[in-house]
C-alpha atoms as a PDB file:
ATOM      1  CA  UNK A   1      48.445 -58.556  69.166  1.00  0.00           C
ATOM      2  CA  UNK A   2      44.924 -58.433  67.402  1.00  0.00           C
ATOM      3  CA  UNK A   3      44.153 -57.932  63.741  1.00  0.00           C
ATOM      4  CA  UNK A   4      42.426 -55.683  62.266  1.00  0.00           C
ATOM      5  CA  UNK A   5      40.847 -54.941  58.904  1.00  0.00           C
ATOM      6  CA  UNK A   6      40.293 -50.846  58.080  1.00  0.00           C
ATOM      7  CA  UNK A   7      38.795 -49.679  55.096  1.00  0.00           C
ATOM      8  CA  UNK A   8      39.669 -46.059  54.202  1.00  0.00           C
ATOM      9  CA  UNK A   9      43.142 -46.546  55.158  1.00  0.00           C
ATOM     10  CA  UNK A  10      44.781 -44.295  52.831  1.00  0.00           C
ATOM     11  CA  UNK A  11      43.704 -41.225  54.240  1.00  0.00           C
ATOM     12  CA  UNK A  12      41.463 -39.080  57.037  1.00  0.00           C
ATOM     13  CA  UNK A  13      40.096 -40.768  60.072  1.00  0.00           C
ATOM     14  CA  UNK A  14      40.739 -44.156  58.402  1.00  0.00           C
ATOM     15  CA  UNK A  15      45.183 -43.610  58.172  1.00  0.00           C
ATOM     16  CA  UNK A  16      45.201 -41.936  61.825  1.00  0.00           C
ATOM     17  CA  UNK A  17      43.335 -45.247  62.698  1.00  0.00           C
ATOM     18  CA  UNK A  18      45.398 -47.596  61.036  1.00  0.00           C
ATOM     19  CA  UNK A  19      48.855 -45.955  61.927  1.00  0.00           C
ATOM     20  CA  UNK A  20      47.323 -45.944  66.265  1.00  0.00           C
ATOM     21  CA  UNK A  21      46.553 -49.680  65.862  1.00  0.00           C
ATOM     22  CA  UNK A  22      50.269 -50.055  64.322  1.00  0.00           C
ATOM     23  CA  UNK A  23      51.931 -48.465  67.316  1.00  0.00           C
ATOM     24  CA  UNK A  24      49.980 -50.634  70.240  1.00  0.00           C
ATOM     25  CA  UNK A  25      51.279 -53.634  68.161  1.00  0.00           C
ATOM     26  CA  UNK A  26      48.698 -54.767  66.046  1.00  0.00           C
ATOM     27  CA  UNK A  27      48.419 -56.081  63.093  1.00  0.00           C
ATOM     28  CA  UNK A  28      46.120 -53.813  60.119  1.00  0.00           C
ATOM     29  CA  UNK A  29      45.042 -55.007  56.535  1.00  0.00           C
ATOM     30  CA  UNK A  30      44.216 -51.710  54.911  1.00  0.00           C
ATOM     31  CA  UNK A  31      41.690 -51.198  51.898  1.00  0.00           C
ATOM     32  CA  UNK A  32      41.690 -48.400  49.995  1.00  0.00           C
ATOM     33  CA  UNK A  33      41.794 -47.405  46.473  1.00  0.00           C
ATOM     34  CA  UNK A  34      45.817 -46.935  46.627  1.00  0.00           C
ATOM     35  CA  UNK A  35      48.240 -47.773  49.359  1.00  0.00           C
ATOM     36  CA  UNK A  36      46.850 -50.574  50.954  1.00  0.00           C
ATOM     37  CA  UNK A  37      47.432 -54.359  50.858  1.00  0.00           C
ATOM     38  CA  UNK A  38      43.975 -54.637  49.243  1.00  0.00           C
ATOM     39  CA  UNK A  39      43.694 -52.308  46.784  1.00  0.00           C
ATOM     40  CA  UNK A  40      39.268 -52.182  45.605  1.00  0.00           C
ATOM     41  CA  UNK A  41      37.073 -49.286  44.646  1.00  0.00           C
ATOM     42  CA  UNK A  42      34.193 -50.120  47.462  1.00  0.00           C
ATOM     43  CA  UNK A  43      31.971 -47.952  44.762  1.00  0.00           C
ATOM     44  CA  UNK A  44      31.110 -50.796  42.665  1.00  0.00           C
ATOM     45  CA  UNK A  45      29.929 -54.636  43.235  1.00  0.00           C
ATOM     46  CA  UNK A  46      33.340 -56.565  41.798  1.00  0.00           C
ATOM     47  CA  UNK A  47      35.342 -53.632  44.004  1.00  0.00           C
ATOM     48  CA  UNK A  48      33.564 -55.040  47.050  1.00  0.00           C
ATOM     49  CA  UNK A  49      34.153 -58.639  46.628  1.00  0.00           C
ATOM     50  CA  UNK A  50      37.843 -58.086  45.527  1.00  0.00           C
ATOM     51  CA  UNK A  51      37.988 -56.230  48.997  1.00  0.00           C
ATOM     52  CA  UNK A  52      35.960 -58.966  51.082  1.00  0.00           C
ATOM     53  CA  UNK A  53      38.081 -61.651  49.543  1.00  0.00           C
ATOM     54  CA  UNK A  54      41.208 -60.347  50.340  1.00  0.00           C
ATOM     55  CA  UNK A  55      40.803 -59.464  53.343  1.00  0.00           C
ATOM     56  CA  UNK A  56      40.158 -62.855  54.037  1.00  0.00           C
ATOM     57  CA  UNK A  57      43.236 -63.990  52.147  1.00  0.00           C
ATOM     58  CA  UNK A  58      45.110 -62.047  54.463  1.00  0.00           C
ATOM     59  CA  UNK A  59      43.865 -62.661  57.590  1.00  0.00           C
ATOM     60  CA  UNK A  60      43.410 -66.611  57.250  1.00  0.00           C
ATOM     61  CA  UNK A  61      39.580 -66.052  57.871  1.00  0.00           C
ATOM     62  CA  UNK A  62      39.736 -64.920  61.140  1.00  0.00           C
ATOM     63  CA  UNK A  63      39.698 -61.059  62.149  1.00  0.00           C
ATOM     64  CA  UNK A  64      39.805 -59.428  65.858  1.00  0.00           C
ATOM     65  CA  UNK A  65      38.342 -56.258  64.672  1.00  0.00           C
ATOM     66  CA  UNK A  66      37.112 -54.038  61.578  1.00  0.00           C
ATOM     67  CA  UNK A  67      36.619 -50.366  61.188  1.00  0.00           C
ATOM     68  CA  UNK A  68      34.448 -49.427  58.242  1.00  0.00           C
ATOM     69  CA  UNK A  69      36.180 -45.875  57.877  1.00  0.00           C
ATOM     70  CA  UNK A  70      35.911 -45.375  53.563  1.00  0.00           C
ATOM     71  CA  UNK A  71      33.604 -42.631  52.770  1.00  0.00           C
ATOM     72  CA  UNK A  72      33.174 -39.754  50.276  1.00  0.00           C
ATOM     73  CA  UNK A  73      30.876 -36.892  50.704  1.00  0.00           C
ATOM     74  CA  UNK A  74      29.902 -33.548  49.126  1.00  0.00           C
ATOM     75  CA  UNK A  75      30.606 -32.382  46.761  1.00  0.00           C
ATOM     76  CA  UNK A  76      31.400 -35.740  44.801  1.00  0.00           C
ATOM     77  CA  UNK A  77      28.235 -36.960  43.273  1.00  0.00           C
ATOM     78  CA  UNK A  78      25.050 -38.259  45.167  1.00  0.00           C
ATOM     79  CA  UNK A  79      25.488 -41.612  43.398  1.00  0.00           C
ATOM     80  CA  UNK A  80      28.850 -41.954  44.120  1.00  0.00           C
ATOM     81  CA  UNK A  81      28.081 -40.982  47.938  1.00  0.00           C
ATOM     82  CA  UNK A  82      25.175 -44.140  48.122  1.00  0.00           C
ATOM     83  CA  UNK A  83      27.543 -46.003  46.531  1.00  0.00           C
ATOM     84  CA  UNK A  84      30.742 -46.003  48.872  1.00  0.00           C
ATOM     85  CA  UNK A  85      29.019 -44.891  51.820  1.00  0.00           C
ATOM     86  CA  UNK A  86      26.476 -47.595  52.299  1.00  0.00           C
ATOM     87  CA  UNK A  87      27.034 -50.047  50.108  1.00  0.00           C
ATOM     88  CA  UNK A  88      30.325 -50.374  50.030  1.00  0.00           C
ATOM     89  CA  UNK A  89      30.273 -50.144  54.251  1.00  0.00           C
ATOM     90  CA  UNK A  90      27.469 -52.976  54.658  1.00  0.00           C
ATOM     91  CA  UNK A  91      29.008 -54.678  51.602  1.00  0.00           C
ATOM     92  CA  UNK A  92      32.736 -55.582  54.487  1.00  0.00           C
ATOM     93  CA  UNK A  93      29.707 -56.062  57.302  1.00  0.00           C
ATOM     94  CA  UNK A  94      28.171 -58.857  55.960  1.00  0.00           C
ATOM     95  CA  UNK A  95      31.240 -60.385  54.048  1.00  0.00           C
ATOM     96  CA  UNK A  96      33.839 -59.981  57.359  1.00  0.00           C
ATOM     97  CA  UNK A  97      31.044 -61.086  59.620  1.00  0.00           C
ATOM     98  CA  UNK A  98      32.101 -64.745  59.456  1.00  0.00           C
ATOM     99  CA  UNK A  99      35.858 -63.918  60.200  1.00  0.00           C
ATOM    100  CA  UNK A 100      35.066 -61.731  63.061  1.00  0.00           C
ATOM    101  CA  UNK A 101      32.383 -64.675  64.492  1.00  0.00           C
ATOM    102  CA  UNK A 102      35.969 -66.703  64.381  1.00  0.00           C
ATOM    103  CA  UNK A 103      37.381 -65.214  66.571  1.00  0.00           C
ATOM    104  CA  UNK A 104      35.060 -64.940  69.249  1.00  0.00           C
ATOM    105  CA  UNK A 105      35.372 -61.422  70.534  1.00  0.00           C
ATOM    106  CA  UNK A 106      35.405 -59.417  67.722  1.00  0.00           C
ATOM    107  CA  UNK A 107      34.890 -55.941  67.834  1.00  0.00           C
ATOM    108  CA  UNK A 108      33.548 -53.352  64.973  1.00  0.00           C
ATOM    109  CA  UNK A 109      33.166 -50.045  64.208  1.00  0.00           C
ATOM    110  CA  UNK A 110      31.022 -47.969  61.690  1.00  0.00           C
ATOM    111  CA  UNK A 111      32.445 -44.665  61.272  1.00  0.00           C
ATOM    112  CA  UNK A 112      29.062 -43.147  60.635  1.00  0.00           C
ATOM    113  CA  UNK A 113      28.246 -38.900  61.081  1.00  0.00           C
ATOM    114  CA  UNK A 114      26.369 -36.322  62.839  1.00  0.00           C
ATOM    115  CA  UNK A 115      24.715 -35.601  59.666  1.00  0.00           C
ATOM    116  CA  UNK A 116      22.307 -38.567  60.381  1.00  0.00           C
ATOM    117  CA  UNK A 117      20.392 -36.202  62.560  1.00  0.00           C
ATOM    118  CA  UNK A 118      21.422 -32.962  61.943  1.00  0.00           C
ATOM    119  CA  UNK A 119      20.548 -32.861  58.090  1.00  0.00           C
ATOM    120  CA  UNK A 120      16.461 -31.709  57.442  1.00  0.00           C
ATOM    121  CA  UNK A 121      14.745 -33.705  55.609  1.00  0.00           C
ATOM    122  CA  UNK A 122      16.185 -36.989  54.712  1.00  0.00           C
ATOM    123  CA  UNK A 123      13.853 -38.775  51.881  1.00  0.00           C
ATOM    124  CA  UNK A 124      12.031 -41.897  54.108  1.00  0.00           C
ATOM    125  CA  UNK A 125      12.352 -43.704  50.357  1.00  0.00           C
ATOM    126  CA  UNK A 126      15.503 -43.120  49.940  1.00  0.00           C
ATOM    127  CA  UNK A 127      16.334 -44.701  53.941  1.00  0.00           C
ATOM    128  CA  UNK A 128      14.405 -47.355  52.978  1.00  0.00           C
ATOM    129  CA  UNK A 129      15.517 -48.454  49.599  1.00  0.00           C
ATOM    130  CA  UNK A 130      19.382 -48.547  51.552  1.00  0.00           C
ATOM    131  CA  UNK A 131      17.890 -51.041  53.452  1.00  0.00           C
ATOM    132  CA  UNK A 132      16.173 -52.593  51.560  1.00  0.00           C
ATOM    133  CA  UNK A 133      19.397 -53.059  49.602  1.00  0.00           C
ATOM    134  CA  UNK A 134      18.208 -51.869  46.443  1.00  0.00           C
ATOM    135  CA  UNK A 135      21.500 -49.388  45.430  1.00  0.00           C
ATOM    136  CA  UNK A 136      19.584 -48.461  41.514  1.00  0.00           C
ATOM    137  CA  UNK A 137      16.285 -47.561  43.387  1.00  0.00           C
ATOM    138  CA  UNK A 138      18.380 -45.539  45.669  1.00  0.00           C
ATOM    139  CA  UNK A 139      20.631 -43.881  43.212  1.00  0.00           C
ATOM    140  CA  UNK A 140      17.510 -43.201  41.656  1.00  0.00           C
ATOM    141  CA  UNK A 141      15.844 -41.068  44.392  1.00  0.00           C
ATOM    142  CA  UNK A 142      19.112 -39.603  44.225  1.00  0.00           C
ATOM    143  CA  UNK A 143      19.411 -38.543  40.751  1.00  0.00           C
ATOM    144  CA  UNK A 144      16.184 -36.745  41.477  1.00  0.00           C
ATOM    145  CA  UNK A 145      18.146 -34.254  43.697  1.00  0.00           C
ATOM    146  CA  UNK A 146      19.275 -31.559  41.875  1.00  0.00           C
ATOM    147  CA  UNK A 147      23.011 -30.758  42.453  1.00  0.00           C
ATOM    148  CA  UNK A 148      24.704 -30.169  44.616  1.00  0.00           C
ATOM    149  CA  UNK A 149      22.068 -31.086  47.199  1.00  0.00           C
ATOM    150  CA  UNK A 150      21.766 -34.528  45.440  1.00  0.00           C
ATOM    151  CA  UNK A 151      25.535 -34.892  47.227  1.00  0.00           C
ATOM    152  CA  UNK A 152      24.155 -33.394  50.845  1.00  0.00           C
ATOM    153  CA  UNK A 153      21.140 -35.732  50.759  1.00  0.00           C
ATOM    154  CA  UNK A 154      23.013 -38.875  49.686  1.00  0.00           C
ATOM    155  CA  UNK A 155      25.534 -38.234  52.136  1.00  0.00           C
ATOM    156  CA  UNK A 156      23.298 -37.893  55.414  1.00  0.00           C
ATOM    157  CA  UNK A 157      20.873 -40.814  54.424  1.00  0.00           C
ATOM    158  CA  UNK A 158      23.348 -43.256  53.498  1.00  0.00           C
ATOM    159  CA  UNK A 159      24.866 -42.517  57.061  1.00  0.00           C
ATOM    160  CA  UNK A 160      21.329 -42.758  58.824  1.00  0.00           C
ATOM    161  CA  UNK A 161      20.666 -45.837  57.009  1.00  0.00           C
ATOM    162  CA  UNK A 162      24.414 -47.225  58.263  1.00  0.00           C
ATOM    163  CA  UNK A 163      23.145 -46.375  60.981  1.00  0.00           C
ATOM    164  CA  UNK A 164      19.728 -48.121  61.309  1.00  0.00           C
ATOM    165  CA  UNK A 165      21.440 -51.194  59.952  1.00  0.00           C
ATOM    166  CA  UNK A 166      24.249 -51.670  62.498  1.00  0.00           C
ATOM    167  CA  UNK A 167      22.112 -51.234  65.241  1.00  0.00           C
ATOM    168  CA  UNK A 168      19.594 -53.879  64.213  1.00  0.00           C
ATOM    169  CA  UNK A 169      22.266 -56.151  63.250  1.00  0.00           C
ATOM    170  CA  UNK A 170      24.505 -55.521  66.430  1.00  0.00           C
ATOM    171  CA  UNK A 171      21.553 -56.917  68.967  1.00  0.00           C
ATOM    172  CA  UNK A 172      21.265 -60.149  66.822  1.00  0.00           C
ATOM    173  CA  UNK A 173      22.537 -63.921  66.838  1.00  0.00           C
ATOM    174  CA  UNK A 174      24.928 -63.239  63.818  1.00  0.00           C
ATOM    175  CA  UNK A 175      26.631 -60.534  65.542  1.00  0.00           C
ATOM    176  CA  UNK A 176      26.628 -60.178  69.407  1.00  0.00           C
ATOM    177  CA  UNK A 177      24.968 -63.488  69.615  1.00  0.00           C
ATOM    178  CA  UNK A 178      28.414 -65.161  67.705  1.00  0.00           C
ATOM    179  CA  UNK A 179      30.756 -63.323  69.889  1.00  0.00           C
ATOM    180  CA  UNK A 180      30.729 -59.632  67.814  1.00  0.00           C
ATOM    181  CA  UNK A 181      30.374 -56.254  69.311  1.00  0.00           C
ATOM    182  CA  UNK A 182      28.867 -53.775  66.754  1.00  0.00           C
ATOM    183  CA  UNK A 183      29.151 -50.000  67.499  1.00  0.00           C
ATOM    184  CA  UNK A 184      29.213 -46.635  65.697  1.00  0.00           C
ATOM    185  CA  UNK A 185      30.639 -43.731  66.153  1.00  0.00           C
ATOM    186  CA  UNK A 186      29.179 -40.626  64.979  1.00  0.00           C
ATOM    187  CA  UNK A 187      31.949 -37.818  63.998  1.00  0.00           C
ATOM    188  CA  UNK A 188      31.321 -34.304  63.420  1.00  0.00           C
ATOM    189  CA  UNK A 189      33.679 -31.886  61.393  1.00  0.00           C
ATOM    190  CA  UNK A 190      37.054 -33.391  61.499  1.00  0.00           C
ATOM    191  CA  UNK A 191      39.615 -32.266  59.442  1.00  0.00           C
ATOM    192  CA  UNK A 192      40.047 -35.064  56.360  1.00  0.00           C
ATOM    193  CA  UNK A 193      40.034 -34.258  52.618  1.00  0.00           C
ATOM    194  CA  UNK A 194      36.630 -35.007  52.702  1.00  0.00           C
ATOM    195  CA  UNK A 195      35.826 -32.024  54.827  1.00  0.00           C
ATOM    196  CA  UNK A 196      38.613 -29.999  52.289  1.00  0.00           C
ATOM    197  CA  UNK A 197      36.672 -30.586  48.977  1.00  0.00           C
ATOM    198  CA  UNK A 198      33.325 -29.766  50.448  1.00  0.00           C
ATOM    199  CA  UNK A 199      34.704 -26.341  52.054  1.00  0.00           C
ATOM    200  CA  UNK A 200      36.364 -25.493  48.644  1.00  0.00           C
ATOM    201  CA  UNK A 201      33.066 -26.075  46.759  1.00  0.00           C
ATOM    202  CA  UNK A 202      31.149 -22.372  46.225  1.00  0.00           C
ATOM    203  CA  UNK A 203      28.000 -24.087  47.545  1.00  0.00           C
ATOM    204  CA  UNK A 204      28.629 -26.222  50.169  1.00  0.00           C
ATOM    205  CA  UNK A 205      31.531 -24.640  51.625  1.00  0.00           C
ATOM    206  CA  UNK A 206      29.167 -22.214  52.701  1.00  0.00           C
ATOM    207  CA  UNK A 207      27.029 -24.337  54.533  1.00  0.00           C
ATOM    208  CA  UNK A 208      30.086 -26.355  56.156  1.00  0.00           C
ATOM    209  CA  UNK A 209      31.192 -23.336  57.446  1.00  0.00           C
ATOM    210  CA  UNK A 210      27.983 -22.306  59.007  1.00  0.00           C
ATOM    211  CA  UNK A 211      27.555 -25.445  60.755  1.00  0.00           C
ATOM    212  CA  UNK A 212      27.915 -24.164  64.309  1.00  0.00           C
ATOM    213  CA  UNK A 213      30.808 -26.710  67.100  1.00  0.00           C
ATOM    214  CA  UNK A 214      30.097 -25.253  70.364  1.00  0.00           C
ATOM    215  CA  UNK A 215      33.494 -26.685  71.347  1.00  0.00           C
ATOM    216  CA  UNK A 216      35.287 -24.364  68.116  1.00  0.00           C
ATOM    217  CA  UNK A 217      36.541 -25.496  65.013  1.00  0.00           C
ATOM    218  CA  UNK A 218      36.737 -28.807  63.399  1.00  0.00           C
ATOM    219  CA  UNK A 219      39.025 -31.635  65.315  1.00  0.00           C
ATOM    220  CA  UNK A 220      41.901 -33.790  64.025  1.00  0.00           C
ATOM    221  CA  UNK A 221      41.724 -37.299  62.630  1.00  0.00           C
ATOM    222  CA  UNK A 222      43.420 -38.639  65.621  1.00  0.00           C
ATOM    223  CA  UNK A 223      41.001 -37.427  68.196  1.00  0.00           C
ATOM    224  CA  UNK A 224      38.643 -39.763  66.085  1.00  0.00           C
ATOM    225  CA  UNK A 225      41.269 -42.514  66.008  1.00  0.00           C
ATOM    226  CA  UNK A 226      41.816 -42.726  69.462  1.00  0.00           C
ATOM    227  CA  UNK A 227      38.013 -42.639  70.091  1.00  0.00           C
ATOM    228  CA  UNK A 228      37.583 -45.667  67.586  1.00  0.00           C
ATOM    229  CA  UNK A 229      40.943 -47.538  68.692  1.00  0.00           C
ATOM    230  CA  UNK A 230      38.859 -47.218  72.486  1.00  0.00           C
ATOM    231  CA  UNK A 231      35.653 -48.780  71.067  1.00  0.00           C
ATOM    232  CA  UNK A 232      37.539 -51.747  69.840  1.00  0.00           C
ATOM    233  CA  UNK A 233      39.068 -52.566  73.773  1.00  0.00           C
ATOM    234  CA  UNK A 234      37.963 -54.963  75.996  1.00  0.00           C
ATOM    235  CA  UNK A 235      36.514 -51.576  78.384  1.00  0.00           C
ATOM    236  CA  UNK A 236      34.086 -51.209  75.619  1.00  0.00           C
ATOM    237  CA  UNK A 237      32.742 -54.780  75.140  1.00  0.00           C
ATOM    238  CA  UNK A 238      29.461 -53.970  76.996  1.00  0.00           C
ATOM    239  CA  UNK A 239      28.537 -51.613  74.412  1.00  0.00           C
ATOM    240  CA  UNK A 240      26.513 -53.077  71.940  1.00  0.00           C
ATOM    241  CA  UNK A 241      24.582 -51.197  68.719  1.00  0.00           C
ATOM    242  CA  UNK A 242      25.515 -47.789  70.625  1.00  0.00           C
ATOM    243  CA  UNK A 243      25.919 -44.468  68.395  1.00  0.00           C
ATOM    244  CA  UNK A 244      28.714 -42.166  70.283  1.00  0.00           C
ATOM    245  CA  UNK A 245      28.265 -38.624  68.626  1.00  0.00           C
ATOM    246  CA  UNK A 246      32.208 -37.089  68.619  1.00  0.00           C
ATOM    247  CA  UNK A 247      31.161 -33.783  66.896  1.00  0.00           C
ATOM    248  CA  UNK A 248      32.272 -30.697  69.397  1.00  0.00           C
ATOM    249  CA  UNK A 249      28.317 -30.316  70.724  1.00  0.00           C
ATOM    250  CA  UNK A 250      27.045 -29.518  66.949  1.00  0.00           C
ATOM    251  CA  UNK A 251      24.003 -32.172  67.541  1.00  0.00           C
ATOM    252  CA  UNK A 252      23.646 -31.247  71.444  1.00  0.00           C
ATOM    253  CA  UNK A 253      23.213 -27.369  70.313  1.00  0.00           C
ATOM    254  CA  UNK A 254      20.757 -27.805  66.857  1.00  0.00           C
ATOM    255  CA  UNK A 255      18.223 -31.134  68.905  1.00  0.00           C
ATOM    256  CA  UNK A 256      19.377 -30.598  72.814  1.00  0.00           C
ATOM    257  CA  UNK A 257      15.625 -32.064  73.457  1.00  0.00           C
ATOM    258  CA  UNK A 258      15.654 -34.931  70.681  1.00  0.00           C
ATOM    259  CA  UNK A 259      17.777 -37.730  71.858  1.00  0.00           C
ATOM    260  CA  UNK A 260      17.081 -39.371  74.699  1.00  0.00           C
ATOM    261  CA  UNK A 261      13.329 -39.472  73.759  1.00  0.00           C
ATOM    262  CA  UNK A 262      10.966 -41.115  76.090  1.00  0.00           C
ATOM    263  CA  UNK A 263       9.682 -44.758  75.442  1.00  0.00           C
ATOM    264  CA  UNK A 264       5.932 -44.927  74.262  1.00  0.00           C
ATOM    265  CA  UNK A 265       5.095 -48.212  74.639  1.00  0.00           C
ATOM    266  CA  UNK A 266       2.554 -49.180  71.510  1.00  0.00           C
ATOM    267  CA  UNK A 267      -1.053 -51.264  71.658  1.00  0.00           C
END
């Protein structure tokens, strides 16, 4: 019996997680903004350290595992989108990281999205301010979207810059160097409410629905769960800062020549 700490747990990819841990036996601390045992709006600084901190109160400061599943996307606001989606994801990373280092063979992943590299033309500025960890500069690169696009851009580049920042961190001392295995997997359509407000909205649902899944429609939550509940076994502890795309071919059709890329080795 391992335990776990899921974020998102409520609803979507993060519930079908949670309730496929529960039936192999383990133990899950859920956060969410309602029905969970910590109970923290990830949007907003004293919502992350409520959720940090009790998470730790409940597992005695030492975790097995963490899935960072919480997300919003369009059509809510950009802000709100930079907000949750990065900082509220790198905001459990770096607070959890000690209790996962406790136990010695942690396991994590970052429920990240296809829209890292299917989405043109992701602001450079905006990656970097994520990074950087500078949340106002981002949310003001943001604001300088007009709407609803400010939602589609926030979205994709707080994602890529999830991204970037697990795979640098997974390769490091602090994480696989104390015993942590740092992964992401990279879903496509699945069918959450997330994916049901942006379909219902009279400009995005559009472009959801044009979005071409070579394999058909959009998948299930627990397709996604049983993916992520497989990332957190021991059969996946040699992966390390890998990016698994789950999205029915969507980024295989739109870049088939992108990824791999060739090495070019630099002076």
């Amino acid at each position: 019996m391992a335990t776990y700490v899921v974020s998102g747990s409520a609803s979507g990819i993060g519930a079908s997680t949670r309730s496929t841990l529960e039936a192999a036996g383990h133990v899950v601390i859920g956060i969410d903004l309602h029905d969970a045992e910590v109970v923290a709006d990830l949007s907003t600084v004293e919502g992350r350290a409520r959720a940090v901190s009790g998470s730790l109160d409940f597992c005695h400061r030492t975790l097995d595992g963490l899935v960072t599943a919480a997300g919003v996307g369009p059509p809510v606001p950009g802000a709100l989108v930079a907000s949750v989606d990065y900082f509220g994801s790198r905001s459990l990373l770096e607070g959890l990281r000690p209790a996962l280092a406790a136990s010695r063979h942690a396991q994590v992943v970052q429920v990240g999205s296809n829209s890292t590299t299917i989405t043109p033309d992701l602001p450079d500025d905006l990656i970097e301010a994520f990074l950087a960890g500078d949340e106002s500069r981002a949310i003001e690169l943001i604001a300088e979207v007009p709407e609803p696009f400010d939602s589609i851009i926030a979205y994709g580049g707080a994602k890529l810059a999830i991204t970037r920042w697990c795979r640098r961190a997974a390769v490091s001392p602090e994480w696989i160097g104390s015993g942590i295995s740092l992964n992401v997997i990279a879903p496509g359509a699945v069918q959450t409410p997330l994916l049901d407000g942006g379909r219902e909205h009279g400009v995005v649902g559009p472009l959801m629905e044009s979005l071409p899944i070579p394999t058909g429609g959009p998948t299930n939550p627990d397709l996604i769960a049983e993916w992520i509940v497989f990332m957190l076994s021991p059969a996946a502890r040699f992966a390390c800062g890998s990016v698994v795309f789950v999205d029915g071919g969507s980024d295989a059709l739109i870049r088939p020549d992108a990824w791999p890329d060739g090495f070019q080795a630099r002076d």
